[in-house]
N, C-alpha and C. Protein backbone atom coordinates (compact mmCIF):
# COMPACT_ATOMS: atom_id res chain seq x y z
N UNK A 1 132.53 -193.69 -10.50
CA UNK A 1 132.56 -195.13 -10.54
C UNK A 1 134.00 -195.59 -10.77
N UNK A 2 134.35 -196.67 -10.05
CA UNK A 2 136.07 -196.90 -10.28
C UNK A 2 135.92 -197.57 -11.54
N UNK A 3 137.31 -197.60 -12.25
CA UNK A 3 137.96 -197.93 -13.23
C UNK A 3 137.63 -199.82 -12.96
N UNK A 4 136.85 -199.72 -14.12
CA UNK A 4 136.59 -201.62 -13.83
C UNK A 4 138.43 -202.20 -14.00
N UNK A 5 138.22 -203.50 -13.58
CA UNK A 5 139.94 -204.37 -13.10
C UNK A 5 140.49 -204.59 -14.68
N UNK A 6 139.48 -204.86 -15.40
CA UNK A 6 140.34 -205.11 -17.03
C UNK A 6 140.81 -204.22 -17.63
N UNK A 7 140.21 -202.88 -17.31
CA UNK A 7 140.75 -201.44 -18.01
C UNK A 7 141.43 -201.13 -17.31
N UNK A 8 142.14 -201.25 -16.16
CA UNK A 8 143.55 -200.88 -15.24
C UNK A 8 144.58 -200.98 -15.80
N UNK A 9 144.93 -202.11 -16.35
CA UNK A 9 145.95 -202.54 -16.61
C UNK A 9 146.46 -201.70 -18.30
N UNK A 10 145.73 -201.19 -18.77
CA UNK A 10 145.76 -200.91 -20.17
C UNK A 10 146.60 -199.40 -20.16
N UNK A 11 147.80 -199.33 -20.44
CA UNK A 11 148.39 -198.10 -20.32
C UNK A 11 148.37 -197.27 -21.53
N UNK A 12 148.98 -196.18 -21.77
CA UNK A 12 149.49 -194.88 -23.01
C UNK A 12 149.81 -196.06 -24.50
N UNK A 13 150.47 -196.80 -24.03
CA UNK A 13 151.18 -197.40 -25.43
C UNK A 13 150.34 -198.74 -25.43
N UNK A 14 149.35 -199.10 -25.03
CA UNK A 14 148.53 -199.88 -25.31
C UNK A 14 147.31 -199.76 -26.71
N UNK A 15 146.76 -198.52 -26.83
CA UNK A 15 146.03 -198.36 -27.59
C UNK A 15 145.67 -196.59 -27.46
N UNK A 16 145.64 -196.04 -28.70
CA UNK A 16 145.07 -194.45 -29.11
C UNK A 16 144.10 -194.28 -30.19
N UNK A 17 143.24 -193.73 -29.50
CA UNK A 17 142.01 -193.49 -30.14
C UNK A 17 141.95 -192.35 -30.69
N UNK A 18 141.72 -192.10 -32.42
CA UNK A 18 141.21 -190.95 -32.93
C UNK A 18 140.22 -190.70 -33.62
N UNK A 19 139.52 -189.52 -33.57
CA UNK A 19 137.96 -189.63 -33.89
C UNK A 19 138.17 -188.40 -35.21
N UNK A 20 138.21 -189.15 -36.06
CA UNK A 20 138.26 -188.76 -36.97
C UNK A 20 136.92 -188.10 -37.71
N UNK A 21 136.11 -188.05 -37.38
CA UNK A 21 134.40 -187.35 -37.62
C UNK A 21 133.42 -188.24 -36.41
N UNK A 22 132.86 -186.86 -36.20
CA UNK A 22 131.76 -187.65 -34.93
C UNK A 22 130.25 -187.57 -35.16
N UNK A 23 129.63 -186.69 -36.28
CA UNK A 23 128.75 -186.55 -36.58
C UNK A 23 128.52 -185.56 -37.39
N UNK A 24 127.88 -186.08 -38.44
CA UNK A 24 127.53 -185.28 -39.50
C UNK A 24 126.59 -185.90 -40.83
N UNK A 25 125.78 -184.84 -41.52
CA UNK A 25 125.06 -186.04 -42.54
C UNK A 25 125.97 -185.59 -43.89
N UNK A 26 126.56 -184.95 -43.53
CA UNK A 26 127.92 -185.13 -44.86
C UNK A 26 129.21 -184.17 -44.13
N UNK A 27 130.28 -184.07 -45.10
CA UNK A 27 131.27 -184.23 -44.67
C UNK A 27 131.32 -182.48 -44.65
N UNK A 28 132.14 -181.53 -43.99
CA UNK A 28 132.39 -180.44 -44.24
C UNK A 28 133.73 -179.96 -43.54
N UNK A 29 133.73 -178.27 -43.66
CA UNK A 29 135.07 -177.63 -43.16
C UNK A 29 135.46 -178.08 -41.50
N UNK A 30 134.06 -178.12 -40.53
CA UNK A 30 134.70 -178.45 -39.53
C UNK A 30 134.06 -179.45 -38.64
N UNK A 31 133.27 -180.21 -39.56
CA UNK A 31 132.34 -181.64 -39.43
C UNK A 31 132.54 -182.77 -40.60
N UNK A 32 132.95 -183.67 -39.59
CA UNK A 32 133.25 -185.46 -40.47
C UNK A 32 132.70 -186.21 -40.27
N UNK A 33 131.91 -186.84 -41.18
CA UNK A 33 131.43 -188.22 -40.77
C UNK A 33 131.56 -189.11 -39.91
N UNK A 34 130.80 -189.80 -39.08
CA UNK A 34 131.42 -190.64 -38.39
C UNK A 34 133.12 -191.55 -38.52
N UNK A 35 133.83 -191.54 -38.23
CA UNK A 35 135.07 -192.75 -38.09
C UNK A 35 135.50 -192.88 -37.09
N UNK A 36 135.99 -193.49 -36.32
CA UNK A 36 137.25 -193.76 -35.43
C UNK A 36 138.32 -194.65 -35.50
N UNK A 37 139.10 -194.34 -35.23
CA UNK A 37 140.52 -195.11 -35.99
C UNK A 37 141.07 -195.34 -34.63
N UNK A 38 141.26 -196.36 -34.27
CA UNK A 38 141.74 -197.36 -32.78
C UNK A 38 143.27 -197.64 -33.59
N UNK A 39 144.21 -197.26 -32.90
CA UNK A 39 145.65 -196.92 -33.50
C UNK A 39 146.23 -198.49 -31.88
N UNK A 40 146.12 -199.33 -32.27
CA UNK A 40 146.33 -200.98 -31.57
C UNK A 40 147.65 -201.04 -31.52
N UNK A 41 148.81 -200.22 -32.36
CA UNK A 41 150.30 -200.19 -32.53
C UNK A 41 150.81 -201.28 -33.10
N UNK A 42 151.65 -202.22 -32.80
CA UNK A 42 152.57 -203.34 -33.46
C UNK A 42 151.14 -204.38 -33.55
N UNK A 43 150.34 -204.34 -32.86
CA UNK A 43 149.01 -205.12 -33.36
C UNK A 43 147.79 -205.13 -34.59
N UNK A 44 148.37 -203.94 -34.88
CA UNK A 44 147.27 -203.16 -36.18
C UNK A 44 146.45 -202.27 -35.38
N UNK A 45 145.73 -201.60 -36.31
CA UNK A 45 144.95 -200.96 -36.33
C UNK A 45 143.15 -201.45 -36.58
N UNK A 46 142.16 -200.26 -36.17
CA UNK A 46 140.99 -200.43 -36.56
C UNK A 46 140.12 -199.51 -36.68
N UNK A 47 139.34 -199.68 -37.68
CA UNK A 47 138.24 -198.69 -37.81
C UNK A 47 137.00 -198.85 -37.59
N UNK A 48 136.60 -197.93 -37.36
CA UNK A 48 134.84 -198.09 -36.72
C UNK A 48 134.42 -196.95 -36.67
N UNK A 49 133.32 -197.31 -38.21
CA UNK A 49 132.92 -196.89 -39.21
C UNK A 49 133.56 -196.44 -39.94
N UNK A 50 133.28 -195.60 -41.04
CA UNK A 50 134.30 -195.32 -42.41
C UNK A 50 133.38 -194.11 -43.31
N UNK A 51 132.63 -193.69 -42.63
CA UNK A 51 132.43 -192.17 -43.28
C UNK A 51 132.79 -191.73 -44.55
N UNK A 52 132.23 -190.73 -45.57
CA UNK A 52 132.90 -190.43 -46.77
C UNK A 52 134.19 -189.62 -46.12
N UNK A 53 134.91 -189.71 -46.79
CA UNK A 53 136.36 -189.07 -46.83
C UNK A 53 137.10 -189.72 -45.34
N UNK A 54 136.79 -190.39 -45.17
CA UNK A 54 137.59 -191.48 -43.86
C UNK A 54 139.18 -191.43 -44.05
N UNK A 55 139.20 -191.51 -45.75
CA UNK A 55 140.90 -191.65 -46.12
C UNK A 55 141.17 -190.48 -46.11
N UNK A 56 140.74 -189.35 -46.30
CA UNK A 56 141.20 -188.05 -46.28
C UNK A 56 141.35 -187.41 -45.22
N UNK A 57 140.73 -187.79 -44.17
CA UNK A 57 140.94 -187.01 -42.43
C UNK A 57 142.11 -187.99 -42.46
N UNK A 58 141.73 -189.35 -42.51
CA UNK A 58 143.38 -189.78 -42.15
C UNK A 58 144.91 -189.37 -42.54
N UNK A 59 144.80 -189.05 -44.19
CA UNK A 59 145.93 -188.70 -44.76
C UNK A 59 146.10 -187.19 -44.04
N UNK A 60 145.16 -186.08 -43.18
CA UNK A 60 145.32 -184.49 -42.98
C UNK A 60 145.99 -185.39 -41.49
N UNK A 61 145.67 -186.17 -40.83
CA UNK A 61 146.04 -186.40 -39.55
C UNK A 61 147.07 -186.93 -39.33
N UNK A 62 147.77 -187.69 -40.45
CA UNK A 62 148.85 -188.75 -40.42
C UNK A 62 150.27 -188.65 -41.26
N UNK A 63 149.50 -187.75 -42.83
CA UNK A 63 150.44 -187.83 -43.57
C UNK A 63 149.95 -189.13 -44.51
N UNK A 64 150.72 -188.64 -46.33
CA UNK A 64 150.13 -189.81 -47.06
C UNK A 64 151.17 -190.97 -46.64
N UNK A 65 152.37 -190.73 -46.66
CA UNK A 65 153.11 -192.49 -46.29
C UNK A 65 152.51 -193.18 -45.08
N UNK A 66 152.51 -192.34 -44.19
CA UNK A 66 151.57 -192.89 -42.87
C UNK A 66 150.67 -193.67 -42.72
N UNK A 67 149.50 -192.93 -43.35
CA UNK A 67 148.31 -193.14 -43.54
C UNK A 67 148.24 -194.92 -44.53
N UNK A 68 148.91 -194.90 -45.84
CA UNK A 68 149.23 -195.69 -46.19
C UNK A 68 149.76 -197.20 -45.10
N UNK A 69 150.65 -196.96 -44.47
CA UNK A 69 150.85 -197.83 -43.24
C UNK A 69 149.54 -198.07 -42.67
N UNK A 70 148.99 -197.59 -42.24
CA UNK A 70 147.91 -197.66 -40.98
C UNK A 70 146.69 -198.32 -41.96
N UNK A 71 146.66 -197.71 -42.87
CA UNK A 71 145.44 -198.87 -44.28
C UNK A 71 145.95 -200.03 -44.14
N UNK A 72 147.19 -200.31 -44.84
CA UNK A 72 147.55 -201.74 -45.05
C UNK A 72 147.47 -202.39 -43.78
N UNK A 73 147.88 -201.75 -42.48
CA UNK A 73 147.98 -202.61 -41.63
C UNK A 73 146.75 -202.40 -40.44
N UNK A 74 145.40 -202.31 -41.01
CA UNK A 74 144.24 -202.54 -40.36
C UNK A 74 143.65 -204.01 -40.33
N UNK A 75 143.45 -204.37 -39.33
CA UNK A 75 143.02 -205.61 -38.59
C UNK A 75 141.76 -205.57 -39.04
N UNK A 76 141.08 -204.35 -38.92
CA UNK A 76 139.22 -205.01 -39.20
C UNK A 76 139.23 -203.31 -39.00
N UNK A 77 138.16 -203.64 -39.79
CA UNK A 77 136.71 -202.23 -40.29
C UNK A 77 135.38 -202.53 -39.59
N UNK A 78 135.14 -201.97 -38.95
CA UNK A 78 133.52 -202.29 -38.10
C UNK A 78 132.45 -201.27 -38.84
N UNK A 79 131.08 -201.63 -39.20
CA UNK A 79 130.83 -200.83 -39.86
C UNK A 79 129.24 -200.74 -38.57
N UNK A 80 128.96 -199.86 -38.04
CA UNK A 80 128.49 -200.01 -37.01
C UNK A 80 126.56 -200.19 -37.36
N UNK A 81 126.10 -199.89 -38.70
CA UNK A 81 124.83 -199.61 -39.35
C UNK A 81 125.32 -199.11 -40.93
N UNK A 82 124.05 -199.82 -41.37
CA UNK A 82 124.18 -199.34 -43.04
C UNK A 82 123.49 -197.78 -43.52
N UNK A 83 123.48 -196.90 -42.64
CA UNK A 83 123.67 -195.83 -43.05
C UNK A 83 124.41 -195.28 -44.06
N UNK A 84 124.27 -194.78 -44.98
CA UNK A 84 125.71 -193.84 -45.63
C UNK A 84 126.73 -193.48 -44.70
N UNK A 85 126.26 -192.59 -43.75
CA UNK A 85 127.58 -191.69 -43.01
C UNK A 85 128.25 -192.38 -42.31
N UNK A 86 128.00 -193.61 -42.61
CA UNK A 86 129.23 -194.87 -41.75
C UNK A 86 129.49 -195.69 -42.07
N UNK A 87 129.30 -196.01 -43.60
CA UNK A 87 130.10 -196.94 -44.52
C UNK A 87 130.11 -196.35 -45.92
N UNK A 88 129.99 -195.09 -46.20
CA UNK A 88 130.26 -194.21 -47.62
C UNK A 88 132.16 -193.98 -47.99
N UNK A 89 132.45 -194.27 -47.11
CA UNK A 89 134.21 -193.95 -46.93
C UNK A 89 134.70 -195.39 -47.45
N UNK A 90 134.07 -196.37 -47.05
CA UNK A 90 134.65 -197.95 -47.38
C UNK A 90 135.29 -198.09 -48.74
N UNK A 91 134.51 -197.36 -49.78
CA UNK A 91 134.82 -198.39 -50.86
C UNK A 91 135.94 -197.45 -51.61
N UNK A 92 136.26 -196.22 -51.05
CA UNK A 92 137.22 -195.32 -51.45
C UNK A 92 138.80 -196.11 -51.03
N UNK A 93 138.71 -196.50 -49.49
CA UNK A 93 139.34 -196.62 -48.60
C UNK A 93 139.68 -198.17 -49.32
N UNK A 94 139.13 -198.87 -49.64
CA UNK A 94 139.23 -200.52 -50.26
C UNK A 94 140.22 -200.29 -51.44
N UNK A 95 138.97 -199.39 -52.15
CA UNK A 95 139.87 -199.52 -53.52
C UNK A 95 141.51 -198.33 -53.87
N UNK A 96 141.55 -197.60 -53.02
CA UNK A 96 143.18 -197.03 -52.12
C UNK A 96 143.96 -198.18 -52.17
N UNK A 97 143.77 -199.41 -50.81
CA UNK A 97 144.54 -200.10 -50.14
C UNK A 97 144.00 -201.17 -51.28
N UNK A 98 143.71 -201.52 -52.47
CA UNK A 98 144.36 -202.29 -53.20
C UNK A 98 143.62 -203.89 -53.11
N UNK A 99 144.07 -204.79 -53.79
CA UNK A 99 144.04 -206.11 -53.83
C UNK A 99 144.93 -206.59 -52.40
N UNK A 100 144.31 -207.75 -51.51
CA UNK A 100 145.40 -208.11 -50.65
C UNK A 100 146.96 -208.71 -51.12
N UNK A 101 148.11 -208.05 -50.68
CA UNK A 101 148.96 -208.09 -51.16
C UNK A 101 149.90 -207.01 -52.25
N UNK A 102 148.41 -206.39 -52.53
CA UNK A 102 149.12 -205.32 -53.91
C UNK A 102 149.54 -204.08 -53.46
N UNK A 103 149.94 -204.01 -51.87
CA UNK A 103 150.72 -202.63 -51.78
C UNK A 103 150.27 -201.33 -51.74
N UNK A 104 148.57 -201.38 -51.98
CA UNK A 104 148.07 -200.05 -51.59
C UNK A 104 149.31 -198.71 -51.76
N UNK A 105 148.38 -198.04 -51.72
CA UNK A 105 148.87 -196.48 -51.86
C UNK A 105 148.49 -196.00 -53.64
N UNK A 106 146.96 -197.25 -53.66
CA UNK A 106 147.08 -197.23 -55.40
C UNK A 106 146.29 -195.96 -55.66
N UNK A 107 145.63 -194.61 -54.80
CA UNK A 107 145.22 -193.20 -55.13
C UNK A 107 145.23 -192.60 -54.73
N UNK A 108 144.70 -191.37 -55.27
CA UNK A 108 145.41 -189.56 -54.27
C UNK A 108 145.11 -189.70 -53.69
């Protein structure tokens, strides 16, 4: 099927997608919870869903200063169902990145 006309235009430095856990009913050595982290660039970032340890695949994938960046500067969290394995990561990930304004990077 061809490439519909709105997704043509969307190149490499437009947007990168990483799937940070794709399925699992908890987290392990080589299975993560649901997340995906939509890396939007000078636009922010986004997540969709937030899995337990969401901040921790990010910090193994990114690095902690990084990772830190890419928290503070997330646009929106989609939480796709109230399952655990796709909003158990949120409130780790919240209380990390802080009060708005307070500079996150506030735990290991």
């Amino acid at each position: 099927e061809p490439v519909p006309q709105l997704l043509q235009q969307i190149g490499r430095d437009e947007v990168e997608v990483t799937f940070l856990g794709t399925a699992s009913s908890q987290p392990s050595k080589y299975r993560n919870v649901t997340a995906i982290y939509v890396d939007r660039f000078h636009r922010g970032g986004m997540l969709m869903d937030c899995g337990e340890d969401t901040l921790g695949q990010l910090k193994r994938r990114y690095g902690a200063r990084e990772t830190e960046a890419r928290v503070l500067g997330l646009a929106c969290i989609w939480v796709s169902h109230m399952h655990a394995d796709h909003h158990g990561g949120l409130y780790r990930l919240l209380e990390w990145r802080g009060p708005p304004g307070g500079g996150g990077g506030g735990g290991a």
